[in-house]
Protein backbone atom coordinates (compact mmCIF):
# COMPACT_ATOMS: atom_id res chain seq x y z
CA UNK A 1 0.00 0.00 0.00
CA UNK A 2 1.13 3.39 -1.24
CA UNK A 3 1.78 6.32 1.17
CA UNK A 4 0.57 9.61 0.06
CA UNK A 5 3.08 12.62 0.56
CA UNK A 6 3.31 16.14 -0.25
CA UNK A 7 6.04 16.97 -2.40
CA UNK A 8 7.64 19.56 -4.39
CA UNK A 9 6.89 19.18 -8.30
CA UNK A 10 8.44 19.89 -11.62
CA UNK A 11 5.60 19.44 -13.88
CA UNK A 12 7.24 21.50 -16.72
CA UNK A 13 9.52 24.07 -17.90
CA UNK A 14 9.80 27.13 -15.15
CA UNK A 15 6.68 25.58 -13.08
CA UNK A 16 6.94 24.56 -9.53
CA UNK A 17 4.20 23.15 -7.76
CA UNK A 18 3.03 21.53 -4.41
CA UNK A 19 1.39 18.26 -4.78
CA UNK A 20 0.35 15.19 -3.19
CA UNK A 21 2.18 11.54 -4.69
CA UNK A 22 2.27 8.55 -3.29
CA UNK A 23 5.49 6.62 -2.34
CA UNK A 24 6.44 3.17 -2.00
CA UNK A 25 6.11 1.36 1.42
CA UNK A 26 9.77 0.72 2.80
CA UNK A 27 10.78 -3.16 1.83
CA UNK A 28 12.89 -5.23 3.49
CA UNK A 29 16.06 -3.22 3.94
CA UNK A 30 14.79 -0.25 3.19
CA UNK A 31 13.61 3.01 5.59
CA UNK A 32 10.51 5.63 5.62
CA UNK A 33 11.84 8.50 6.86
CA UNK A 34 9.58 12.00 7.47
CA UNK A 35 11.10 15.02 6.00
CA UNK A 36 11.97 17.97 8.48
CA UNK A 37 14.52 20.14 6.36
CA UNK A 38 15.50 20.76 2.47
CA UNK A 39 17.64 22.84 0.70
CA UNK A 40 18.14 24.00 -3.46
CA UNK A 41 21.42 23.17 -5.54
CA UNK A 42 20.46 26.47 -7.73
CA UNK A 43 23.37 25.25 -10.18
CA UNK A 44 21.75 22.06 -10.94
CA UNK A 45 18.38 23.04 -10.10
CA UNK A 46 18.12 26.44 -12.62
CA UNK A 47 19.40 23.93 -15.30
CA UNK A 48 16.55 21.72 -14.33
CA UNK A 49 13.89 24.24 -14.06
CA UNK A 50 15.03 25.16 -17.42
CA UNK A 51 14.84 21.74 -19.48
CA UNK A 52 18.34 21.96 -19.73
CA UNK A 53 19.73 19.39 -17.80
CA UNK A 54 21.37 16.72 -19.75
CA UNK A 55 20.27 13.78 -18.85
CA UNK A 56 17.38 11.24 -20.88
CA UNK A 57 16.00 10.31 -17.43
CA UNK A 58 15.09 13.67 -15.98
CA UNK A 59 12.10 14.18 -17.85
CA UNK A 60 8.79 16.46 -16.00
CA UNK A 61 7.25 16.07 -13.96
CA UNK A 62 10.04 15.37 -11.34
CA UNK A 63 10.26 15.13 -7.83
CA UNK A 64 13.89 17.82 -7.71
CA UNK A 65 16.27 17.76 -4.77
CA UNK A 66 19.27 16.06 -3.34
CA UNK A 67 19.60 17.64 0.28
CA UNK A 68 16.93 16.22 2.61
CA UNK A 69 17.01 15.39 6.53
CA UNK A 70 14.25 14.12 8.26
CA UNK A 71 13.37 11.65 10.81
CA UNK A 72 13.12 7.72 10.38
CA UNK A 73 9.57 6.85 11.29
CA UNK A 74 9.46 2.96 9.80
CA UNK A 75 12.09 0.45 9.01
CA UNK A 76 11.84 -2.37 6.47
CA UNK A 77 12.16 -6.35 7.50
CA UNK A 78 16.42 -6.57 7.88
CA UNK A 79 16.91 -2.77 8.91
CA UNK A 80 18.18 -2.58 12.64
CA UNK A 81 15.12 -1.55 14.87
CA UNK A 82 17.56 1.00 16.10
CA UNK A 83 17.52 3.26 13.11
CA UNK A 84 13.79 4.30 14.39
CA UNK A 85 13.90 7.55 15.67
CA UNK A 86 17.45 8.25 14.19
CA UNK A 87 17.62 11.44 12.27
CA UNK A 88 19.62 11.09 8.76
CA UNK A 89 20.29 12.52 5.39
CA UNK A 90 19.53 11.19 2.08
CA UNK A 91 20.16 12.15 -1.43
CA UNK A 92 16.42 11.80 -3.04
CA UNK A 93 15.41 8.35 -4.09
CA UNK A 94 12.97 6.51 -7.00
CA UNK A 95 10.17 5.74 -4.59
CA UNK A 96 7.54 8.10 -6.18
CA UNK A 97 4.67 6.71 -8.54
CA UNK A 98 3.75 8.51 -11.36
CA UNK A 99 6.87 11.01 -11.36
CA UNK A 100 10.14 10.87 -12.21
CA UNK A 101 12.43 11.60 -9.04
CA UNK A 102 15.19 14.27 -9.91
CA UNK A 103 16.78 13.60 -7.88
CA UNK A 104 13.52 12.83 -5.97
CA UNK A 105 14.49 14.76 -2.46
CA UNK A 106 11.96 17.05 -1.45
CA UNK A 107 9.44 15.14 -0.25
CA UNK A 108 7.48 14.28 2.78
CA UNK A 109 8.08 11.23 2.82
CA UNK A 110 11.20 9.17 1.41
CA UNK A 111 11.26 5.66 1.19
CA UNK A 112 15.21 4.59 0.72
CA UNK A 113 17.67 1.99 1.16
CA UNK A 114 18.71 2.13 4.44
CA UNK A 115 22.26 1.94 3.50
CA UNK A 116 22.27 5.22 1.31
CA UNK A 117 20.98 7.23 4.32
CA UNK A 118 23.85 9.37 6.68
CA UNK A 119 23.11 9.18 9.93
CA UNK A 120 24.24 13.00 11.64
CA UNK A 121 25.74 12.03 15.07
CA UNK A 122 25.53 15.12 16.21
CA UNK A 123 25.40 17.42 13.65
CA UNK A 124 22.28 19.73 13.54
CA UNK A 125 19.63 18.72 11.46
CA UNK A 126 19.58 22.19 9.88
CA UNK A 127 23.28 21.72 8.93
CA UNK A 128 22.79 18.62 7.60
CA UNK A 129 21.25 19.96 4.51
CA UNK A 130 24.74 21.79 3.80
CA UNK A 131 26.11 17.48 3.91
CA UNK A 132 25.47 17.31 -0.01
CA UNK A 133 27.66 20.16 -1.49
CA UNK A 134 30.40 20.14 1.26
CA UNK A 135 30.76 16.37 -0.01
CA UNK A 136 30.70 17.23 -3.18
CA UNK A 137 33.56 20.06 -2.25
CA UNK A 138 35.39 17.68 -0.51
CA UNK A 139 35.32 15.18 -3.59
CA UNK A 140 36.68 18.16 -5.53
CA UNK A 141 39.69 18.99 -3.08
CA UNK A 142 40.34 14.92 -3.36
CA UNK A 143 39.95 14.69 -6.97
CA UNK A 144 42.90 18.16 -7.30
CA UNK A 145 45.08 16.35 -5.00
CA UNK A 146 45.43 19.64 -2.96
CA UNK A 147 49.39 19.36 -1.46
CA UNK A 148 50.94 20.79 0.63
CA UNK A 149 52.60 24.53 -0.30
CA UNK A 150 49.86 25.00 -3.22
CA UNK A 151 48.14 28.32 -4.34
CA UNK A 152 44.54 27.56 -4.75
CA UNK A 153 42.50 30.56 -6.04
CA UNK A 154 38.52 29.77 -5.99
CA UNK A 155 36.01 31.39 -8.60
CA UNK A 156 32.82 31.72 -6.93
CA UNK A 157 31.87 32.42 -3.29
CA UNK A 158 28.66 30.19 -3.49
CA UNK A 159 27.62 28.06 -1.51
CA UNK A 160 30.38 25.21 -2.87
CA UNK A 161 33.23 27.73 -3.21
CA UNK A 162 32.98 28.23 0.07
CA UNK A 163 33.35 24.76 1.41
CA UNK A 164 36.03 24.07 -1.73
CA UNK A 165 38.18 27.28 -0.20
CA UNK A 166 37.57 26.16 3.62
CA UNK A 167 38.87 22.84 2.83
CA UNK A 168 41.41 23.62 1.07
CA UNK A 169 42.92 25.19 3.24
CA UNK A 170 42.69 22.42 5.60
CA UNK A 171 44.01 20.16 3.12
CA UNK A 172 47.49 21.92 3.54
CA UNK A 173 47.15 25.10 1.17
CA UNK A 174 50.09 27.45 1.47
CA UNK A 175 47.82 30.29 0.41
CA UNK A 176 43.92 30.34 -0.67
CA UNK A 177 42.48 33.16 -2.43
CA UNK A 178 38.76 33.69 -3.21
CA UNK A 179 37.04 35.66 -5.91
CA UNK A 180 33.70 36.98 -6.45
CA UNK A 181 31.93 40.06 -6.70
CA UNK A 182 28.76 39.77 -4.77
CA UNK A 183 29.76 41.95 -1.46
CA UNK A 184 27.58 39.77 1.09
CA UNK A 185 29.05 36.55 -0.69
CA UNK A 186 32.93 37.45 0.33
CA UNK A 187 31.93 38.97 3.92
CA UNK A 188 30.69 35.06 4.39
CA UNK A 189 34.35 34.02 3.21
CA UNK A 190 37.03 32.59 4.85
CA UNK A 191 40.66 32.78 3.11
CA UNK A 192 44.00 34.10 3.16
CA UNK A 193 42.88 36.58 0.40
CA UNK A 194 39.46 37.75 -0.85
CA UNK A 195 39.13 39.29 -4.14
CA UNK A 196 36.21 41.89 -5.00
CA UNK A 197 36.75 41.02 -9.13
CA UNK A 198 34.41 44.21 -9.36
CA UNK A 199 36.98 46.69 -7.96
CA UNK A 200 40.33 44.27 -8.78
CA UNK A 201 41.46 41.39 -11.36
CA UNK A 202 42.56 38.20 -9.80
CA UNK A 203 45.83 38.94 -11.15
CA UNK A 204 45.99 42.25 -10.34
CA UNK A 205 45.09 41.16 -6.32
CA UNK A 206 47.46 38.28 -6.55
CA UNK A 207 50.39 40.65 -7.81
CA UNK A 208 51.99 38.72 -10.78
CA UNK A 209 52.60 35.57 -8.18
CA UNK A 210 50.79 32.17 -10.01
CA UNK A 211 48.82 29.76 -8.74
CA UNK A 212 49.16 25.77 -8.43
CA UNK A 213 45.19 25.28 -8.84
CA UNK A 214 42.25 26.80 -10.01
CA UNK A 215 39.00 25.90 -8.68
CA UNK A 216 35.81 27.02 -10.81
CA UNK A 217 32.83 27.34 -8.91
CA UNK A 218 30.90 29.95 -10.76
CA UNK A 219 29.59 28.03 -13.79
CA UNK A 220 30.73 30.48 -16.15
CA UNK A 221 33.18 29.23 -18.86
CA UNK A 222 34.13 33.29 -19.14
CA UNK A 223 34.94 33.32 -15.34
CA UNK A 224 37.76 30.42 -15.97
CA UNK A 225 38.79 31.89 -19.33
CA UNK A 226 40.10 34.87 -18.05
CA UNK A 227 41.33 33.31 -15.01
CA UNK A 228 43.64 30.22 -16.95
CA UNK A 229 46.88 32.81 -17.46
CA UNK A 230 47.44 32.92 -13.81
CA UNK A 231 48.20 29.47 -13.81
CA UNK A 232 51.77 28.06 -13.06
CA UNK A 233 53.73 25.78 -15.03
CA UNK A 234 51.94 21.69 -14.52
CA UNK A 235 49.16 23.84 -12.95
CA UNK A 236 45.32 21.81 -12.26
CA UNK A 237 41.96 23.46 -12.89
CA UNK A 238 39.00 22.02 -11.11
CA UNK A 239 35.51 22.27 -12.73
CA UNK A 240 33.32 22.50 -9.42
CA UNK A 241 30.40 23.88 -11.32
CA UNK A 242 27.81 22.72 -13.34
CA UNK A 243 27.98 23.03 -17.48
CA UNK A 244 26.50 22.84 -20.71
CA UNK A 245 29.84 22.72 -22.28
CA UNK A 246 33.17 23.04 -21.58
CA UNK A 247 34.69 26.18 -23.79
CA UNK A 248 37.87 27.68 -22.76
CA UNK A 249 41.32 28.97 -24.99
CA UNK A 250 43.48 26.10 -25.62
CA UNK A 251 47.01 28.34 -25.57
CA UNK A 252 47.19 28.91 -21.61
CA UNK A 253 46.69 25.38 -21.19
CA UNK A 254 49.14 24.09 -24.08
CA UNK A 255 51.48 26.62 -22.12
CA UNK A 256 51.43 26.02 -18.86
CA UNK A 257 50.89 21.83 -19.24
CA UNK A 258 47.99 21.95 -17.69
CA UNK A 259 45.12 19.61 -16.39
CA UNK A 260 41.50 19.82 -16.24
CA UNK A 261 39.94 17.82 -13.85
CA UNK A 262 36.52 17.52 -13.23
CA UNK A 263 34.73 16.13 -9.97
CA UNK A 264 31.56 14.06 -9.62
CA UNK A 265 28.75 14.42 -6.35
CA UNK A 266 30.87 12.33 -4.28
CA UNK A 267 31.45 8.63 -3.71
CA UNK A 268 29.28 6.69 -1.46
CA UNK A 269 29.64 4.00 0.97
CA UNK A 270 30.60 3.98 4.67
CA UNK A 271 34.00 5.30 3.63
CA UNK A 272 32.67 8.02 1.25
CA UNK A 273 32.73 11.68 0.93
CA UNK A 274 29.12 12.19 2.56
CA UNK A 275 30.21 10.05 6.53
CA UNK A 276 33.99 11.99 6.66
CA UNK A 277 32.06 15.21 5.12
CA UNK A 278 29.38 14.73 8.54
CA UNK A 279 32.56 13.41 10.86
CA UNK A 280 34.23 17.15 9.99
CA UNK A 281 30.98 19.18 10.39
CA UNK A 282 30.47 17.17 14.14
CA UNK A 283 34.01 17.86 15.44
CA UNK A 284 33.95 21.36 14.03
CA UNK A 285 37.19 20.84 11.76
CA UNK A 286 34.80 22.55 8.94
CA UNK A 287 33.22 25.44 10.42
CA UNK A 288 30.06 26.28 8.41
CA UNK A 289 28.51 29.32 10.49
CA UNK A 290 27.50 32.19 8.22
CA UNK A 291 26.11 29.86 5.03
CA UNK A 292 22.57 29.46 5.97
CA UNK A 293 21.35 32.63 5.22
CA UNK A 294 17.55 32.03 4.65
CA UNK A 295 14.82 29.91 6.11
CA UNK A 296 11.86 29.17 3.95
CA UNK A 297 8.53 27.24 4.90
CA UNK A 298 7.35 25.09 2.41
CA UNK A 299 3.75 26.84 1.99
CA UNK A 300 6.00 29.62 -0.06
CA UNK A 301 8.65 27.34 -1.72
CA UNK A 302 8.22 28.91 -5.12
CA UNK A 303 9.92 31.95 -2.83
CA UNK A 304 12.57 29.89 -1.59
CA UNK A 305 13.31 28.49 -5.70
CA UNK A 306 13.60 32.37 -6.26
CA UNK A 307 15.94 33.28 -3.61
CA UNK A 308 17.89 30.11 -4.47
CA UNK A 309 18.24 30.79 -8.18
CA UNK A 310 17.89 34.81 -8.11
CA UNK A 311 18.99 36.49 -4.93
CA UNK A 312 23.23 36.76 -5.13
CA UNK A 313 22.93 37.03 -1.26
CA UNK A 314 21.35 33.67 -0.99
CA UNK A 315 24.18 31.36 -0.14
CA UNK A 316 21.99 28.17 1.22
CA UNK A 317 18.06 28.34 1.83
CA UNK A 318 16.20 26.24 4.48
CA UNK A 319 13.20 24.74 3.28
CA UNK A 320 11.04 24.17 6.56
CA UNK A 321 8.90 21.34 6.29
CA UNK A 322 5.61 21.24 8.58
CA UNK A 323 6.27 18.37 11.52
CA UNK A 324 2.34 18.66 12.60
CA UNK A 325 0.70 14.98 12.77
CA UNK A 326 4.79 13.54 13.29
């Protein structure tokens, strides 16, 4: 028997909508857990909204969203009893019938595989809606090998160029400069150097000296373009945004040897990027305070897809979900 939950909806092009699906009763291994807390990717999500996300299987209406906690409230046949109660992230699921999940997150209710939930141990469940993108990050700074005595310079103070920069520098970056030019964006950051790129280049701020790694977190192919002649000799650039296609000038990176690397979500499993991403928000080793920046009931979430996708200011939005009848 099918349980009926409100959910966030796709059904087309630049529509959003509140409706009622039904999702799959948990099977044996599997968990129902009762959504408290969401958040918006607006990289991924403004592509979605816009048909433009390339991928056959996201087709409307969709169930969007990869950054839900909520609250286990039934466990399948082989799922420890002592998951019930336990509050835990999960990525979306394909539980819905009758839409296409996409990544199927913002939802009442989520039925999942109990092994592809995150259990927070401590960690707020408000902060754990920030576990998707500083995993993703954190996948990034793995994938660039970040060493020791590097110069990392970060396009984009959004919401993942401000985990990339953060843990960066606690991979052992000699020097971390940001860039952006959203004021409110680079008063959130935290780096050696912060770049206003509407009063001063990059490599005007950076005074001739070159830089081991680029990270691009902006989306914008221009963004890198300009940015690839500050790159040293053997230099990497990491593609930490979301694209189309990939269009940058071939000399700077003939030049300078470079590589282009590009990073996936993160890898899963109890050794993945998502459990070491929650270990370092619990202990405090990545310090997250200042990226929340607006909460959101779910009554106005076409608001909360605007601030997401439209307000500069808007590094992460809390979507409130309504715990009456828990």
């Amino acid at each position: 028997m099918a349980i009926k939950s409100k959910s966030v909806v796709i059904p087309r092009r630049n529509a959003i909508e509140l409706r009622d699906v039904m999702v799959a009763e948990p099977k044996a291994g599997e968990i129902l857990l009762r959504t408290a807390f969401t958040s918006i990717s607006a990289g991924t999500e403004r592509m979605l909204l816009d048909g433009r996300m390339p991928h056959p299987a996201l087709s409307f209406p969709v169930v969007p969203g990869y950054e839900t906690v909520g609250q286990v409230v039934r466990v399948g046949k082989d799922v420890a009893p002592e998951m019930m109660g336990e509050w835990v992230y999960v990525g979306g699921a394909r539980c819905f019938k009758g839409v296409n999940p996409a990544w199927g997150g913002q939802s009442q209710y989520i039925t999942t595989q109990a092994e592809r939930v995150v259990t927070l141990n401590g960690v707020s469940p408000e902060v754990g809606v920030i576990l998707a993108l500083a995993a993703t990050a954190l996948h990034g700074i793995n994938v660039a090998q970040v060493r020791r005595n590097d110069r990392v310079l970060v396009l984009g103070q959004g919401i993942v160029g401000q985990l990339a920069a953060r843990l960066a520098s606690r991979a052992g970056a000699s020097h971390v400069a940001v860039a952006d030019r959203v004021g409110v964006r680079l008063t959130a950051s935290q780096a050696d150097q912060v770049i206003d790129v509407s009063k001063d280049s990059p490599e005007e701020a950076l005074g001739g000296e070159r830089v081991n790694l680029i990270i691009e977190a902006t989306g914008s192919m221009g963004a890198l373009s300009s940015a690839l002649p500050l790159l040293a000799d053997h230099g990497r650039v990491l593609l930490l945004g979301y694209y189309e296609h990939i269009d940058v000038p071939y000399a700077p990176i003939f030049m300078r040897e470079a590589q282009i690397l590009a990073a996936r979500e993160w890898e899963f499993g109890p050794d993945g990027e998502l459990p070491r991403t929650r270990d370092l928000l619990a202990s405090g080793e990545l310090n997250v305070n200042g990226l929340l920046t607006h909460r959101v009931p779910l009554d106005r979430i076409q608001a909360a897809y605007r601030l997401a996708l439209e307000d500069p200011s808007c590094l992460k939005v809390l979507v409130e979900w309504p715990q009456e009848d828990a």
